[in-house]
C-alpha atoms as a PDB file:
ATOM      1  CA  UNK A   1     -91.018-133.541  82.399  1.00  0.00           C
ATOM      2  CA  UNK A   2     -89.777-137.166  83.350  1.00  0.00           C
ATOM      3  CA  UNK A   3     -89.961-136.320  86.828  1.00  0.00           C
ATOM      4  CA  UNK A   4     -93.256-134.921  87.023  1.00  0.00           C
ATOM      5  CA  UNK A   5     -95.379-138.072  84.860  1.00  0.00           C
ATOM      6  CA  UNK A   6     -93.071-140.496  87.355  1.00  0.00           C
ATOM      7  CA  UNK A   7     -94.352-138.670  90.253  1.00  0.00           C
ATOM      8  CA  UNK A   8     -97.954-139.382  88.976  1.00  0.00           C
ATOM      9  CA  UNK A   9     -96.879-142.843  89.476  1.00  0.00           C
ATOM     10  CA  UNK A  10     -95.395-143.157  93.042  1.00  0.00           C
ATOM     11  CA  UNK A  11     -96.370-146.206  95.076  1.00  0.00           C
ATOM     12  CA  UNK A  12     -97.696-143.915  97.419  1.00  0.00           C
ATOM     13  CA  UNK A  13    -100.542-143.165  95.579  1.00  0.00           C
ATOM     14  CA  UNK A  14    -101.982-146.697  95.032  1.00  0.00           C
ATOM     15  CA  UNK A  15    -103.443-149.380  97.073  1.00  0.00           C
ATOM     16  CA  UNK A  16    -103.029-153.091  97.315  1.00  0.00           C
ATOM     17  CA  UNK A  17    -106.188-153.770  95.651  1.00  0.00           C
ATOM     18  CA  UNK A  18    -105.444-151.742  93.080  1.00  0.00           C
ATOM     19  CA  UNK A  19    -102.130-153.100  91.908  1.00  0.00           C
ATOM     20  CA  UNK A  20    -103.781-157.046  92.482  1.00  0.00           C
ATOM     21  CA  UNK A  21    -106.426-155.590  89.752  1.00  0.00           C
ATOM     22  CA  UNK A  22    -103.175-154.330  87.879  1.00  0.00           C
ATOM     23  CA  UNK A  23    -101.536-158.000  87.420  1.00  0.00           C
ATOM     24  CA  UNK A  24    -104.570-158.558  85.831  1.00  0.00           C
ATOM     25  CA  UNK A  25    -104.356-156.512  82.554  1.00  0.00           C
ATOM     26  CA  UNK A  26    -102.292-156.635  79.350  1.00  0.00           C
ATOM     27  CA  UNK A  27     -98.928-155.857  78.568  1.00  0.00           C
ATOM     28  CA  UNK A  28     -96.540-156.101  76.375  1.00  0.00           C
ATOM     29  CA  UNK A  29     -92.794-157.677  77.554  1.00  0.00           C
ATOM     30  CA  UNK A  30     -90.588-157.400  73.918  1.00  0.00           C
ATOM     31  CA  UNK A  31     -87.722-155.755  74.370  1.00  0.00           C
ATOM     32  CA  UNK A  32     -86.832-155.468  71.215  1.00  0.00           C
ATOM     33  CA  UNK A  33     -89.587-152.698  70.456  1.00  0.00           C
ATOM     34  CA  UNK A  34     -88.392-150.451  73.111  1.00  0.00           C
ATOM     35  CA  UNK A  35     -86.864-147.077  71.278  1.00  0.00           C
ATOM     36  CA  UNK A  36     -84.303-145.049  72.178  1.00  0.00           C
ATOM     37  CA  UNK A  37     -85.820-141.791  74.796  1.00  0.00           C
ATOM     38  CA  UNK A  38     -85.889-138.713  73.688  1.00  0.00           C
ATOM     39  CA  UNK A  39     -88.387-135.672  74.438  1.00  0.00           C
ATOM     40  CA  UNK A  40     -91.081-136.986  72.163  1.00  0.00           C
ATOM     41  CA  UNK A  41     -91.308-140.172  73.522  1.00  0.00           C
ATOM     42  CA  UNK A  42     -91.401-138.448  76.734  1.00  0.00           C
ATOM     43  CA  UNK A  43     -93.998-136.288  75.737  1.00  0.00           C
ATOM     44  CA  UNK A  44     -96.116-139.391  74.619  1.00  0.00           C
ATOM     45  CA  UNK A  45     -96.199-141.419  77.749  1.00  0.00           C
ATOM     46  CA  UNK A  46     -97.186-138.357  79.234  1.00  0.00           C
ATOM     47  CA  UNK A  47    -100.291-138.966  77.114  1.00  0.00           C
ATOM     48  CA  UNK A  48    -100.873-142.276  77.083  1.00  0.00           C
ATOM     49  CA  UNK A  49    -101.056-143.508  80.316  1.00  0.00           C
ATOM     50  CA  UNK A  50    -104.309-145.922  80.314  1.00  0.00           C
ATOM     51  CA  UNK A  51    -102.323-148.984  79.373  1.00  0.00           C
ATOM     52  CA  UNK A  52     -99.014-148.216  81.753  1.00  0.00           C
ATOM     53  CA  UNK A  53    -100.260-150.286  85.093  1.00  0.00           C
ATOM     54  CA  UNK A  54     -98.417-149.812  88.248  1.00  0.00           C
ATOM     55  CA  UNK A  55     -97.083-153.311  90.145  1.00  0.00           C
ATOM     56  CA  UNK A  56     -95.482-151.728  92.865  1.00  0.00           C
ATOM     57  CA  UNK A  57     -92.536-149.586  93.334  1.00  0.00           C
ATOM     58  CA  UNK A  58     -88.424-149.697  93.461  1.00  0.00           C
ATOM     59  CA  UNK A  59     -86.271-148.133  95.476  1.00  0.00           C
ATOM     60  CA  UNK A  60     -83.005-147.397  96.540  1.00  0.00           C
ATOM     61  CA  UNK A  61     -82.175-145.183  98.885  1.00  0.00           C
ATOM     62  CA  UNK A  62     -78.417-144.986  98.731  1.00  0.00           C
ATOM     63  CA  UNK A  63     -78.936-143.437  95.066  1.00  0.00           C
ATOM     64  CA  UNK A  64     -82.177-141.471  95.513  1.00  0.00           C
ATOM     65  CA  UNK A  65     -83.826-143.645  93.725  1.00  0.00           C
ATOM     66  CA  UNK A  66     -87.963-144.241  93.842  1.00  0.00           C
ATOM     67  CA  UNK A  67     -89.906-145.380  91.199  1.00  0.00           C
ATOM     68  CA  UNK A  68     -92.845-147.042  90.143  1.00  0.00           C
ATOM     69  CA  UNK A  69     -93.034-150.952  88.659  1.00  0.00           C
ATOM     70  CA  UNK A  70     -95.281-150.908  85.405  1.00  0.00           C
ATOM     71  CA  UNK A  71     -96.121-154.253  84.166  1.00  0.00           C
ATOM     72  CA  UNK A  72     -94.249-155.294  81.095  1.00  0.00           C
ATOM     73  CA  UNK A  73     -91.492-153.179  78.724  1.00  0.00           C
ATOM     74  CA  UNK A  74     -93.414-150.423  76.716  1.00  0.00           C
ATOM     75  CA  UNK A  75     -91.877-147.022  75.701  1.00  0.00           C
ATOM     76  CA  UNK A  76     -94.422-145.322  77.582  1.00  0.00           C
ATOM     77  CA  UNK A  77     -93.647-147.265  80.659  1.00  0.00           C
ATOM     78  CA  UNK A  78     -89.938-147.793  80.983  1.00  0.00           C
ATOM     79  CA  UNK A  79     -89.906-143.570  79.566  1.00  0.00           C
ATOM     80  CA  UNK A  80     -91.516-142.862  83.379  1.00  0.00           C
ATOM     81  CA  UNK A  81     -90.656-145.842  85.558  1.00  0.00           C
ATOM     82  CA  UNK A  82     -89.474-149.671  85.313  1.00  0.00           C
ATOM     83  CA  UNK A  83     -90.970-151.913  83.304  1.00  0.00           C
ATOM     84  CA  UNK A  84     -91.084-156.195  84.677  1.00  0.00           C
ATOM     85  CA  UNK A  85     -88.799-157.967  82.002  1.00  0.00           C
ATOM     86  CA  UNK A  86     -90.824-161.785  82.404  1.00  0.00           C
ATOM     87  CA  UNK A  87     -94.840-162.191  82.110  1.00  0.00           C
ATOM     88  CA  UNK A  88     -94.758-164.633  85.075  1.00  0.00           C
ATOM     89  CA  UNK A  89     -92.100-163.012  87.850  1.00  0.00           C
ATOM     90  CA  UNK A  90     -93.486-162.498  91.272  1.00  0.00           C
ATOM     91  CA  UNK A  91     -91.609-160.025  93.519  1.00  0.00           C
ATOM     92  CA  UNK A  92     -89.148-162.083  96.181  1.00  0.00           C
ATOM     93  CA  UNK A  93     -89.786-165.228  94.094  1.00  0.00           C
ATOM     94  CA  UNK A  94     -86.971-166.455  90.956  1.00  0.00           C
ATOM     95  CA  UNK A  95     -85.069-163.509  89.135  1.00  0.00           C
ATOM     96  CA  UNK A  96     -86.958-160.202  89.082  1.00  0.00           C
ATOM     97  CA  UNK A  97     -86.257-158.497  86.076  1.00  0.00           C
ATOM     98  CA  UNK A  98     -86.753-154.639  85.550  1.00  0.00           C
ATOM     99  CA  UNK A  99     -85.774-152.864  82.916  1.00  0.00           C
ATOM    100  CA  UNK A 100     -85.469-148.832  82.772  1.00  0.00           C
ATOM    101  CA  UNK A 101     -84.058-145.991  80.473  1.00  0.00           C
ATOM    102  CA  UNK A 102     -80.647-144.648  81.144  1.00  0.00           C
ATOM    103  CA  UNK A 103     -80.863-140.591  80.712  1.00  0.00           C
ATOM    104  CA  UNK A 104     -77.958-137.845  81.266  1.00  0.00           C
ATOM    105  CA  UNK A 105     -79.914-136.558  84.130  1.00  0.00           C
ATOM    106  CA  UNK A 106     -78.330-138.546  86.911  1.00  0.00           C
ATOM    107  CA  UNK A 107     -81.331-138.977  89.294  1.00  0.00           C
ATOM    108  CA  UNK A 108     -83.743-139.643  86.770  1.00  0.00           C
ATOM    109  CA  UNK A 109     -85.200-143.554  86.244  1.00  0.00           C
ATOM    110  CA  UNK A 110     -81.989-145.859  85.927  1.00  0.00           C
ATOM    111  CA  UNK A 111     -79.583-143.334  85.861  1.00  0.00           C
ATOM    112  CA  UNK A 112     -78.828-143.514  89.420  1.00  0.00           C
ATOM    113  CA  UNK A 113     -77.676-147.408  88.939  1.00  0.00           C
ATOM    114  CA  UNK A 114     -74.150-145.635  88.091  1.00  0.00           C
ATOM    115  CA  UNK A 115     -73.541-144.729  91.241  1.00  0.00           C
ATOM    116  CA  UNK A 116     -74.633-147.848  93.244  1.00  0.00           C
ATOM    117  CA  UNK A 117     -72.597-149.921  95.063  1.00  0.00           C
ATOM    118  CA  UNK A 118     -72.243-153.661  96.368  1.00  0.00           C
ATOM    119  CA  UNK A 119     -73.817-153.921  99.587  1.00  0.00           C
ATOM    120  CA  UNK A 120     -76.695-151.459  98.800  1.00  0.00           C
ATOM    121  CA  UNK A 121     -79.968-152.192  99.846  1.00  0.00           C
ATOM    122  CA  UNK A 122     -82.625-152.375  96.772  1.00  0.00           C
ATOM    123  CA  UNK A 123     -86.467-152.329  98.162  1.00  0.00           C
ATOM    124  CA  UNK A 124     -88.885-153.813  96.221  1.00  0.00           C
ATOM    125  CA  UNK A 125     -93.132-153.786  97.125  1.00  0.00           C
ATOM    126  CA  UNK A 126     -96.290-154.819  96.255  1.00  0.00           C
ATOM    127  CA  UNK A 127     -97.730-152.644  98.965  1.00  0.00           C
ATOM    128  CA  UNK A 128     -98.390-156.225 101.002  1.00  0.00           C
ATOM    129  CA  UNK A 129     -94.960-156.363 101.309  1.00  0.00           C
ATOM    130  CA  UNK A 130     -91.531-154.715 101.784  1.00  0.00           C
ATOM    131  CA  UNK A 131     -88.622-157.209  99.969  1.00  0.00           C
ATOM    132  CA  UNK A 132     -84.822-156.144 100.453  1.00  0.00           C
ATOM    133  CA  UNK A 133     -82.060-156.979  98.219  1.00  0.00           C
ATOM    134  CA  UNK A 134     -78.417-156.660  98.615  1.00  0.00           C
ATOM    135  CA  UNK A 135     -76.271-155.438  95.854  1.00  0.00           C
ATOM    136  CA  UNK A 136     -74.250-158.467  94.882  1.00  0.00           C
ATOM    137  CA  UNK A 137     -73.098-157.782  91.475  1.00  0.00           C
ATOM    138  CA  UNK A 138     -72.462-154.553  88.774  1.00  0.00           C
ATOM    139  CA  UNK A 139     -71.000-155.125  85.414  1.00  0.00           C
ATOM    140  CA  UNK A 140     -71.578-154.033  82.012  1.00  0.00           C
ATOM    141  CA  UNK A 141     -72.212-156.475  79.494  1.00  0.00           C
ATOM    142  CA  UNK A 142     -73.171-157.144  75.768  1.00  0.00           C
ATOM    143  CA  UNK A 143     -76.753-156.252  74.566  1.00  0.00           C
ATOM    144  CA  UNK A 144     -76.913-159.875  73.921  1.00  0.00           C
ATOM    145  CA  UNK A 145     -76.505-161.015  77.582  1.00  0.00           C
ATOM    146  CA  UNK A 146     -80.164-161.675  78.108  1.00  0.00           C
ATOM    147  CA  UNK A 147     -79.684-164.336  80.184  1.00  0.00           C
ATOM    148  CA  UNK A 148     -78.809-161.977  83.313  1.00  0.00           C
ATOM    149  CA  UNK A 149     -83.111-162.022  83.608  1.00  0.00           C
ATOM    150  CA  UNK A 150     -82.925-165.793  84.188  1.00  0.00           C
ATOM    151  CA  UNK A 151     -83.864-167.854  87.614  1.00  0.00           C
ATOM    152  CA  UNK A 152     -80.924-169.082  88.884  1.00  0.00           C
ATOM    153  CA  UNK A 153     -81.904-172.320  90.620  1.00  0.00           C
ATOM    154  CA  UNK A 154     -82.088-172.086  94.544  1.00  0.00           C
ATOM    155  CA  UNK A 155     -81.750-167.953  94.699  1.00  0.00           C
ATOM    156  CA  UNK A 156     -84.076-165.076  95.005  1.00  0.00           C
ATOM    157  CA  UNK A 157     -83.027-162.347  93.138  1.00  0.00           C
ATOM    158  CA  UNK A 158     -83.544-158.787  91.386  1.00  0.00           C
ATOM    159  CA  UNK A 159     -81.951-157.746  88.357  1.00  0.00           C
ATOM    160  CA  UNK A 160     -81.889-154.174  87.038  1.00  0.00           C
ATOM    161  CA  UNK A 161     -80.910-153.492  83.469  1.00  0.00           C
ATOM    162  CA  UNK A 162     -80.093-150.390  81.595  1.00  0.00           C
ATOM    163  CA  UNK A 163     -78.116-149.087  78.829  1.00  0.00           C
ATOM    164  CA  UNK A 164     -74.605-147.281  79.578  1.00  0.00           C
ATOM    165  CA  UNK A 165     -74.312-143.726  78.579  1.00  0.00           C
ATOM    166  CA  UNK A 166     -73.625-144.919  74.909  1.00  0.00           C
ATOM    167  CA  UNK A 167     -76.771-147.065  74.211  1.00  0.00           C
ATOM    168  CA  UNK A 168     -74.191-149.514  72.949  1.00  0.00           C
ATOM    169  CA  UNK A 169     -74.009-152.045  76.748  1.00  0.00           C
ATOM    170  CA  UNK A 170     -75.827-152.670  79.120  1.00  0.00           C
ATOM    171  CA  UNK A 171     -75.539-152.272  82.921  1.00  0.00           C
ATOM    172  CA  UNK A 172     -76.349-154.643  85.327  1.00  0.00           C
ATOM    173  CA  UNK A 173     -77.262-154.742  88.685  1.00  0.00           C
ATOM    174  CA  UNK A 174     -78.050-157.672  90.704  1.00  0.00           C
ATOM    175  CA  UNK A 175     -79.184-158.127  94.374  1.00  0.00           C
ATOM    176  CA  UNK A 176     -79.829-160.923  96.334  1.00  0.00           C
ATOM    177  CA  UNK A 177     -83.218-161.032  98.725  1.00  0.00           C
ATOM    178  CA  UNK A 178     -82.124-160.612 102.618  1.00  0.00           C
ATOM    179  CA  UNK A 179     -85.484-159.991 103.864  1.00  0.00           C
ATOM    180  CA  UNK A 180     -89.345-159.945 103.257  1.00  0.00           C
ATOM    181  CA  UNK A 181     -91.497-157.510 105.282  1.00  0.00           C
ATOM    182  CA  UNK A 182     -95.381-157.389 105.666  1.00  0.00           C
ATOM    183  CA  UNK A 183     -96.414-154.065 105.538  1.00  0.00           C
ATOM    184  CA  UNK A 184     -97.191-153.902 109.661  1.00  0.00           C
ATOM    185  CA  UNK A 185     -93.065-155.164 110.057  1.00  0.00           C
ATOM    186  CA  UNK A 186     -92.106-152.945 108.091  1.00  0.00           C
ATOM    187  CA  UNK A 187     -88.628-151.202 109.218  1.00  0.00           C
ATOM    188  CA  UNK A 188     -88.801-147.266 109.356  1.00  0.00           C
ATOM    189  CA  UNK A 189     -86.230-147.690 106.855  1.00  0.00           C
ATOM    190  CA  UNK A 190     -88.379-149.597 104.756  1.00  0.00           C
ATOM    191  CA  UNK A 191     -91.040-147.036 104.814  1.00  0.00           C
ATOM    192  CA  UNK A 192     -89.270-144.411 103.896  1.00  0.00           C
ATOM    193  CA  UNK A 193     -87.389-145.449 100.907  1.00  0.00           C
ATOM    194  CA  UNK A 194     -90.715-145.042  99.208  1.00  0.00           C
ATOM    195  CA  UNK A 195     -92.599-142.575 101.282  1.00  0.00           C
ATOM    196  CA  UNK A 196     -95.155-144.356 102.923  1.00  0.00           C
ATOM    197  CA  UNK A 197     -96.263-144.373 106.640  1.00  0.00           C
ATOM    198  CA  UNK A 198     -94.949-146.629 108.988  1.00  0.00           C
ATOM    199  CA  UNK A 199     -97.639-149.029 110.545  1.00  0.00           C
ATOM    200  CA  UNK A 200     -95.870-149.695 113.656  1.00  0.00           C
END
């Protein structure tokens, strides 16, 4: 079921205009209300998708991982995609903070961020453009760690968080930005991670 209302989502299905409209609307970004996922909850996004607005997409290949970018941290949202962790992050700008579920499932929504490794390419878009981030760093830490999501003076980063399969820690990931495609440069690579047609 997590599959199929994420699939609704894709990247692929939107346009540039429509995720500019997107920035646009209301969300909510405390963390603190986010609940733990279970089939319900599951169930509920499922039916309450008006006020879940897609921002883009996230990928990572290496993992089989492709999902959409809703803004803020809802249940519904972060229950079928990633959710953006600060009001005011722009994608290849500061420290861009998502935030997904961890399930059993391995290649369902953050899951996969288990098996990642350093040196794995993270892809990022807006549909205008393509951003790539190297996998720099992957620790667990204390729920308490929040400042992971903060800009870090002089770098252009993406942080992914998640719990660990106890709900108890959180995993990190963190890339660094290596590169910034429009959508007509645009590597094949690039494309693909999130299913859209090459330009060039």
């Amino acid at each position: 079921m997590v599959k199929q209302t994420t699939d609704k989502f894709t990247v692929e299905k939107y346009t540039a205009k429509d995720i500019e409209a997107n920035k646009k609307k209301e969300a909510t970004f405390n963390f603190d209300n986010v609940q733990s996922l279970d089939f319900n909850l599951v169930a509920e996004a499922r039916k309450n998708t008006a006020n879940m607005h897609v921002l883009g997409g996230i990928a990572i290949p290496s993992v089989e991982l492709n999902l959409p970018i809703f803004k803020g941290i809802s249940n519904y949202s972060i229950a079928v995609g990633a959710g953006t962790m600060k009001e005011d992050q722009i994608m290849g700008q500061g420290n861009y903070g998502l935030a997904s579920h961890y399930m059993y499932d391995p290649k369902l929504l953050f899951a996969p961020l288990v098996r990642v490794e350093k040196g794995s390419s993270i892809f990022l878009t807006d549909l205008e453009y393509i951003y790539e981030y190297k996998v720099t760093m992957k620790e667990y830490v204390e729920p308490t760690r929040v400042e992971v999501i903060d800009d870090v003076p002089g770098k252009r980063m993406v942080t992914l968080v998640t719990c660990d399969v106890t709900g108890a820690n959180r995993l990190i990931v963190q890339g660094e930005l290596v590169k910034v495609a429009a959508g007509d440069a645009a590597t094949k690579d690039m494309t693909s991670a999130f299913k859209l047609p090459q330009s060039n």
